[in-house]
N, C-alpha and C. Protein backbone atom coordinates (compact mmCIF):
# COMPACT_ATOMS: atom_id res chain seq x y z
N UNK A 1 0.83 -1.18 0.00
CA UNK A 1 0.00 0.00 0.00
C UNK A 1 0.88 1.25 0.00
N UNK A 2 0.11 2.07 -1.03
CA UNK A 2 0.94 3.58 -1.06
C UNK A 2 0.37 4.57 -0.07
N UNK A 3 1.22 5.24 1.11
CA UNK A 3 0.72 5.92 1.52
C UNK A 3 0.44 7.63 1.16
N UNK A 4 0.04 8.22 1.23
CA UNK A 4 -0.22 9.72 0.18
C UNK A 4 -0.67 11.01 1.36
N UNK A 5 0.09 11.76 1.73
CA UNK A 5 -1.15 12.78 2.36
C UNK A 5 -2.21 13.26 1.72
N UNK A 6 -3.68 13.29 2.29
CA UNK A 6 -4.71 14.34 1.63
C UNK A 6 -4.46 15.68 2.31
N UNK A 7 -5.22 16.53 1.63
CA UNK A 7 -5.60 18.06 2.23
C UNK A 7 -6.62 17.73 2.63
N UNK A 8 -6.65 18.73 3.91
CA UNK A 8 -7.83 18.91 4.38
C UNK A 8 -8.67 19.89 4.02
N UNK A 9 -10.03 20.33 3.40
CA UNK A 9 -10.37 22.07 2.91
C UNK A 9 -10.29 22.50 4.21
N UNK A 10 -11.07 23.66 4.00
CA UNK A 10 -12.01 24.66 4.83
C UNK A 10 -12.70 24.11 5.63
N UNK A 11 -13.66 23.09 4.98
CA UNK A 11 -14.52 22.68 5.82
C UNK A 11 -14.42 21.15 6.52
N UNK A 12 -13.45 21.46 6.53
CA UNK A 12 -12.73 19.63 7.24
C UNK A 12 -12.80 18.86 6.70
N UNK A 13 -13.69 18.55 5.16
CA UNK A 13 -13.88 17.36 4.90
C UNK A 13 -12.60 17.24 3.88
N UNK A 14 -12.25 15.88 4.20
CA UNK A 14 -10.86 15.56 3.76
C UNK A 14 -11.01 14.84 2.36
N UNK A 15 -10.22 16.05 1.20
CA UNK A 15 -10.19 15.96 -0.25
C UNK A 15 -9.19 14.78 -0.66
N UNK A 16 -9.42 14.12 -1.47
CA UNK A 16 -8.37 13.00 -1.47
C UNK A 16 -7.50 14.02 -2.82
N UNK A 17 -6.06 13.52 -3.07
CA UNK A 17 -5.43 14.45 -4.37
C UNK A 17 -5.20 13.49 -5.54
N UNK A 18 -4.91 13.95 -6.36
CA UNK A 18 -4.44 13.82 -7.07
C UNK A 18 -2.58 13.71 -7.59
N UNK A 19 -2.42 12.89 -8.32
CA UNK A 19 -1.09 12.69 -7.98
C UNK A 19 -0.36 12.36 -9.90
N UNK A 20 0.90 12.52 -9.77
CA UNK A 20 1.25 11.94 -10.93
C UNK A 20 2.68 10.70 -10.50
N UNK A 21 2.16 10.00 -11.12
CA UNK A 21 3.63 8.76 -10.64
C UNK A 21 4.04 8.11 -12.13
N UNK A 22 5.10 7.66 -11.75
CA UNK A 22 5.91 7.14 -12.81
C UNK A 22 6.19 5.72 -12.39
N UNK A 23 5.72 4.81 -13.21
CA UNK A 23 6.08 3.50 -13.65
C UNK A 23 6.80 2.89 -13.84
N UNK A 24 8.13 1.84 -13.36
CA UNK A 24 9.48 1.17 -13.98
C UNK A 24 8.61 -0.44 -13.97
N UNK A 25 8.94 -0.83 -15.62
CA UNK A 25 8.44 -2.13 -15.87
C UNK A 25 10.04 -2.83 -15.11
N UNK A 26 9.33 -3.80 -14.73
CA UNK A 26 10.67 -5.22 -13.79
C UNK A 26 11.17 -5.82 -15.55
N UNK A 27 9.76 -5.68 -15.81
CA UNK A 27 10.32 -6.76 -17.21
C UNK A 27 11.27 -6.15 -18.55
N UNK A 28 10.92 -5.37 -18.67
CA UNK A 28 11.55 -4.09 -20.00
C UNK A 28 12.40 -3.36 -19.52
N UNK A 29 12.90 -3.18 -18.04
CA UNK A 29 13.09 -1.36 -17.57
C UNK A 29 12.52 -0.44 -18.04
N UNK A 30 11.62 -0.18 -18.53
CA UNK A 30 10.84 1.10 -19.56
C UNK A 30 10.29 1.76 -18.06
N UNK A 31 9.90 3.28 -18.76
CA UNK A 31 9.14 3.62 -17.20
C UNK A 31 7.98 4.03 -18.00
N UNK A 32 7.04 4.87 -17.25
CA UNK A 32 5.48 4.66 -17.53
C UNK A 32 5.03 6.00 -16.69
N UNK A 33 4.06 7.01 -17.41
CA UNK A 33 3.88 8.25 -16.52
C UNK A 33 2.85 8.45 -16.59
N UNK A 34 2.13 8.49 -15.79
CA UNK A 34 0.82 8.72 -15.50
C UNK A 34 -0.31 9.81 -14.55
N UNK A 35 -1.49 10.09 -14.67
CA UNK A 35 -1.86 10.51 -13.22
C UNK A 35 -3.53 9.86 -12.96
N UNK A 36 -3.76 10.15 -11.51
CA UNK A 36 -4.49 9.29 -11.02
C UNK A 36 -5.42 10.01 -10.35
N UNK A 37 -6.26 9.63 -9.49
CA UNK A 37 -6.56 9.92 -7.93
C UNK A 37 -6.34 8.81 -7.08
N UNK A 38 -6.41 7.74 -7.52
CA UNK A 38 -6.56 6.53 -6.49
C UNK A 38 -5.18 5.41 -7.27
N UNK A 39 -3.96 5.90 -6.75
CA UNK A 39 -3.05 4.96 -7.24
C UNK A 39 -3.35 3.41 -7.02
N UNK A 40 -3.59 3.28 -5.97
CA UNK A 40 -3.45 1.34 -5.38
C UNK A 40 -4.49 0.93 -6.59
N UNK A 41 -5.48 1.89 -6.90
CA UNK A 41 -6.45 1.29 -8.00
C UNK A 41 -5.97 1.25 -9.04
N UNK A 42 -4.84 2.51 -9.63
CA UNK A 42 -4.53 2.04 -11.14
C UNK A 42 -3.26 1.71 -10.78
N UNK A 43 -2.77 0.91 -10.21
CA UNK A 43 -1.32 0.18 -10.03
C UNK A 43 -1.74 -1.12 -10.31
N UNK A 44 -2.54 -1.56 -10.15
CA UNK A 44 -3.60 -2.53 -10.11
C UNK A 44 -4.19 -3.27 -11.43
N UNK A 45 -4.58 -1.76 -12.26
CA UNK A 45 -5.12 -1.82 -13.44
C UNK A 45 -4.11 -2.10 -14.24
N UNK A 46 -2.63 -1.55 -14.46
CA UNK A 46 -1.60 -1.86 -14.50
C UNK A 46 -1.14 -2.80 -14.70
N UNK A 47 -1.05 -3.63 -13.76
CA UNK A 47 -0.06 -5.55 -13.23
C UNK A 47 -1.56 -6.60 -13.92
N UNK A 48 -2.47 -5.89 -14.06
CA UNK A 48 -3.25 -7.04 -14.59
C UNK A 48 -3.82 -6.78 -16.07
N UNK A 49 -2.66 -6.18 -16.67
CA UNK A 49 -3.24 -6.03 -18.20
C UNK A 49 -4.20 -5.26 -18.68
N UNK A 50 -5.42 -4.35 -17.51
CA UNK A 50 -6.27 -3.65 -18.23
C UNK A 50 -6.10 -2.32 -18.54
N UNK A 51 -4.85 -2.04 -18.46
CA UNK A 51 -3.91 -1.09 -19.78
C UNK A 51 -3.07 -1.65 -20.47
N UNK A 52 -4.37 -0.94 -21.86
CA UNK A 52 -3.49 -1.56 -22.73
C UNK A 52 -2.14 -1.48 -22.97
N UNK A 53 -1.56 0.22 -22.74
CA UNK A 53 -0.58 0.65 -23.57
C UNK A 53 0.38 -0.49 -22.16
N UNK A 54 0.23 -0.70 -20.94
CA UNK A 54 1.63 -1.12 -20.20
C UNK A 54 1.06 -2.72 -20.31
N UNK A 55 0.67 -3.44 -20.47
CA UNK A 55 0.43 -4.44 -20.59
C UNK A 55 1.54 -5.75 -21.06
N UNK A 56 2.35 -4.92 -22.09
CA UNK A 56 3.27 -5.62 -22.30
C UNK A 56 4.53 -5.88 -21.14
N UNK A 57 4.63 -4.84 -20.44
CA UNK A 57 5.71 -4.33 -19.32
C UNK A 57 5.09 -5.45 -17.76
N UNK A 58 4.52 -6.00 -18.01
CA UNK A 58 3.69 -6.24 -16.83
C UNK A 58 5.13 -7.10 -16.30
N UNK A 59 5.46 -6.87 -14.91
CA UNK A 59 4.83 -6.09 -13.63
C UNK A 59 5.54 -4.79 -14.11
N UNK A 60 4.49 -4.23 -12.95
CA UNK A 60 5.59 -2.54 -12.79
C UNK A 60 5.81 -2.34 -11.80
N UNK A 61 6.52 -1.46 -11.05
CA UNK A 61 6.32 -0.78 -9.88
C UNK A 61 6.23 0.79 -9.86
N UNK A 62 6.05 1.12 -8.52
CA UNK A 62 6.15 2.63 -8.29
C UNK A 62 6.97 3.06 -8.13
N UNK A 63 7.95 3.89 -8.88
CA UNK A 63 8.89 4.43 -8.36
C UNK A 63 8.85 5.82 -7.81
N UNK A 64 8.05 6.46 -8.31
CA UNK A 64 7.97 8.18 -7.75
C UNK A 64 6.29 8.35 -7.85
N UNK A 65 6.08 9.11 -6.78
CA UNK A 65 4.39 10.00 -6.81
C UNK A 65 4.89 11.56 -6.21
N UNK A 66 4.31 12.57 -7.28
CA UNK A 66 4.40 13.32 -7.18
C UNK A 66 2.62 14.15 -6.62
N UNK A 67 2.09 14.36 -5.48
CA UNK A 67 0.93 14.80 -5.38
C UNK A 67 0.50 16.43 -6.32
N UNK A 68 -0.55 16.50 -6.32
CA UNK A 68 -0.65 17.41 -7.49
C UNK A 68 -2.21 18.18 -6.26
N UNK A 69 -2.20 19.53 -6.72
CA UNK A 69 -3.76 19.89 -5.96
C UNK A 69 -4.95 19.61 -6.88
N UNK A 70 -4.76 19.61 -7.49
CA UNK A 70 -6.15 18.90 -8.56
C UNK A 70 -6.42 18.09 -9.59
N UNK A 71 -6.66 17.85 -10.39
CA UNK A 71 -6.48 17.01 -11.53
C UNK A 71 -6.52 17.81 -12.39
N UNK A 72 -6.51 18.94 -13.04
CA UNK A 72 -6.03 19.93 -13.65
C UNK A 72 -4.67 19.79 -13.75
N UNK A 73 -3.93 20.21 -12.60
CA UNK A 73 -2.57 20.17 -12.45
C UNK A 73 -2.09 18.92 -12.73
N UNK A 74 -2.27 17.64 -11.87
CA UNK A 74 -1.85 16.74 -12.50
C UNK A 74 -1.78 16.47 -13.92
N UNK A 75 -2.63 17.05 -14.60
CA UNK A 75 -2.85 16.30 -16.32
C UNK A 75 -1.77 17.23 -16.75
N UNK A 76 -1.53 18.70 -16.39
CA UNK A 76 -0.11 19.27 -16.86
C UNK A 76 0.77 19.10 -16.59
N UNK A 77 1.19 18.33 -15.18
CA UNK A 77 2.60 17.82 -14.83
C UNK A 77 3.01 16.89 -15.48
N UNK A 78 2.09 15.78 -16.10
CA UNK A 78 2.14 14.57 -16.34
C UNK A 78 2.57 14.46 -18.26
N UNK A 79 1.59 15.78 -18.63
CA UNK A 79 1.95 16.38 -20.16
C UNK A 79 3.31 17.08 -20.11
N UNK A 80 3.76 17.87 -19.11
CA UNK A 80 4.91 18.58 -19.05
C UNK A 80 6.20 17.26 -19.22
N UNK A 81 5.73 16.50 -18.15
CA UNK A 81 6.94 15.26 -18.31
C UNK A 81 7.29 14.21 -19.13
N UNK A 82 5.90 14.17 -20.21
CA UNK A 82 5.92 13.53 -21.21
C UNK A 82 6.62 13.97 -22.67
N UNK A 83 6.32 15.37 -22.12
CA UNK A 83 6.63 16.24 -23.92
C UNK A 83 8.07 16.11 -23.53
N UNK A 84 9.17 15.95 -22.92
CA UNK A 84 10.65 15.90 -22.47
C UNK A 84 11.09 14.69 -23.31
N UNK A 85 10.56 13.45 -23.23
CA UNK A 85 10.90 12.64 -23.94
C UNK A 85 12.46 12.55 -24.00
N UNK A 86 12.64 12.14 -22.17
CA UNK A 86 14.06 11.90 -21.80
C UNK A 86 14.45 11.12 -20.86
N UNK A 87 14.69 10.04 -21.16
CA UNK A 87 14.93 8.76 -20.13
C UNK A 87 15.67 9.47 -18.83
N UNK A 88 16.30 10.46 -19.37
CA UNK A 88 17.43 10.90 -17.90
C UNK A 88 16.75 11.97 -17.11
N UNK A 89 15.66 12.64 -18.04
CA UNK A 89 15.27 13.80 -17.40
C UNK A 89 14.20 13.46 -16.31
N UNK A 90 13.10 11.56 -16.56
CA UNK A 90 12.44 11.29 -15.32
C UNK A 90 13.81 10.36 -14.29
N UNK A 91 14.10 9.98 -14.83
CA UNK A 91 15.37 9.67 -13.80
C UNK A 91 15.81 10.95 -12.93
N UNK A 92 15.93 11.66 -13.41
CA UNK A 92 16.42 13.08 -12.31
C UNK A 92 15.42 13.35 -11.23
N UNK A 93 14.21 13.20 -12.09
CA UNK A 93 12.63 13.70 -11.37
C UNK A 93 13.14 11.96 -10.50
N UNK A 94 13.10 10.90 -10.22
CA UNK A 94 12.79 10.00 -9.76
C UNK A 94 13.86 10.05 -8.33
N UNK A 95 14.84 10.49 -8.48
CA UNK A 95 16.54 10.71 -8.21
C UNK A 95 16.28 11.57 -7.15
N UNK A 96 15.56 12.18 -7.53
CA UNK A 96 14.81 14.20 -6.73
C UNK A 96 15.92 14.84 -7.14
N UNK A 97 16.88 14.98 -8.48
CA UNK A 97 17.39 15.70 -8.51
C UNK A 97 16.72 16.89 -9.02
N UNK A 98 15.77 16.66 -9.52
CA UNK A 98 14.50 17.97 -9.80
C UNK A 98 13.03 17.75 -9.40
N UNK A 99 13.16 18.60 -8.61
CA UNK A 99 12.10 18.61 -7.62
C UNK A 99 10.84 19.46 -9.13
N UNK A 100 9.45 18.69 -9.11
CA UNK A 100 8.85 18.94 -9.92
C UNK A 100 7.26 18.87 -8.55
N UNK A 101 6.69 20.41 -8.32
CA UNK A 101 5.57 19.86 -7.66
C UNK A 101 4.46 20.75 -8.43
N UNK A 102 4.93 21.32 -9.62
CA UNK A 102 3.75 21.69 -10.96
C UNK A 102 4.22 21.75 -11.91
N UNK A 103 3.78 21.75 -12.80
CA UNK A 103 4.51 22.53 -14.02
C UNK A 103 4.18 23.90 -13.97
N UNK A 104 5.12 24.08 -15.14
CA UNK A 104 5.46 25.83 -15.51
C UNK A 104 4.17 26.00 -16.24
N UNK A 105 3.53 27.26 -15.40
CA UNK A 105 2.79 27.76 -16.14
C UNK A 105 2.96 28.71 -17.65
């Protein structure tokens, strides 16, 4: 189990977040970038083939979650880290040699 802080709002009731994590297949080394709200659910979806695109990679693990405040943000962190299209540049993000907690607006 992944543990994650939520926020709490205003009104106490506790928002679950949103997050972006990155994927290392055991089988390929390939990694895999994604975002979510409920990781343990698509880590899940993941290791049992009902994605398509990682399906071939099966197993994966987690290597990095980056929490995001909304799913807005997440879908641009996750586009920001994709358009890089640099094996070394999520390695750095994975490494924390670059701390990534939005993208550039």
């Amino acid at each position: 189990m992944v543990e994650r802080p939520e926020a709490s709002g205003a009104s106490g009731i506790i928002k679950i977040m949103y997050c972006v994590y990155i994927l290392n297949s055991i089988k390929t080394n390939k990694y895999y970038i994604g975002s979510c709200k409920n990781i343990e659910k698509r880590i899940k979806q993941h290791n049992t083939g009902k994605s398509l695109y990682t399906k071939s990679g099966i197993p994966w693990k987690i290597v990095k979650i980056i929490n995001c405040q909304n799913k807005t943000e997440a879908l641009k962190l996750e586009r920001f880290i994709k358009k890089q299209k640099s094996r070394v540049f999520v390695e750095k993000i994975i490494n924390n040699e670059i701390i990534l907690n939005y993208p550039p607006r």
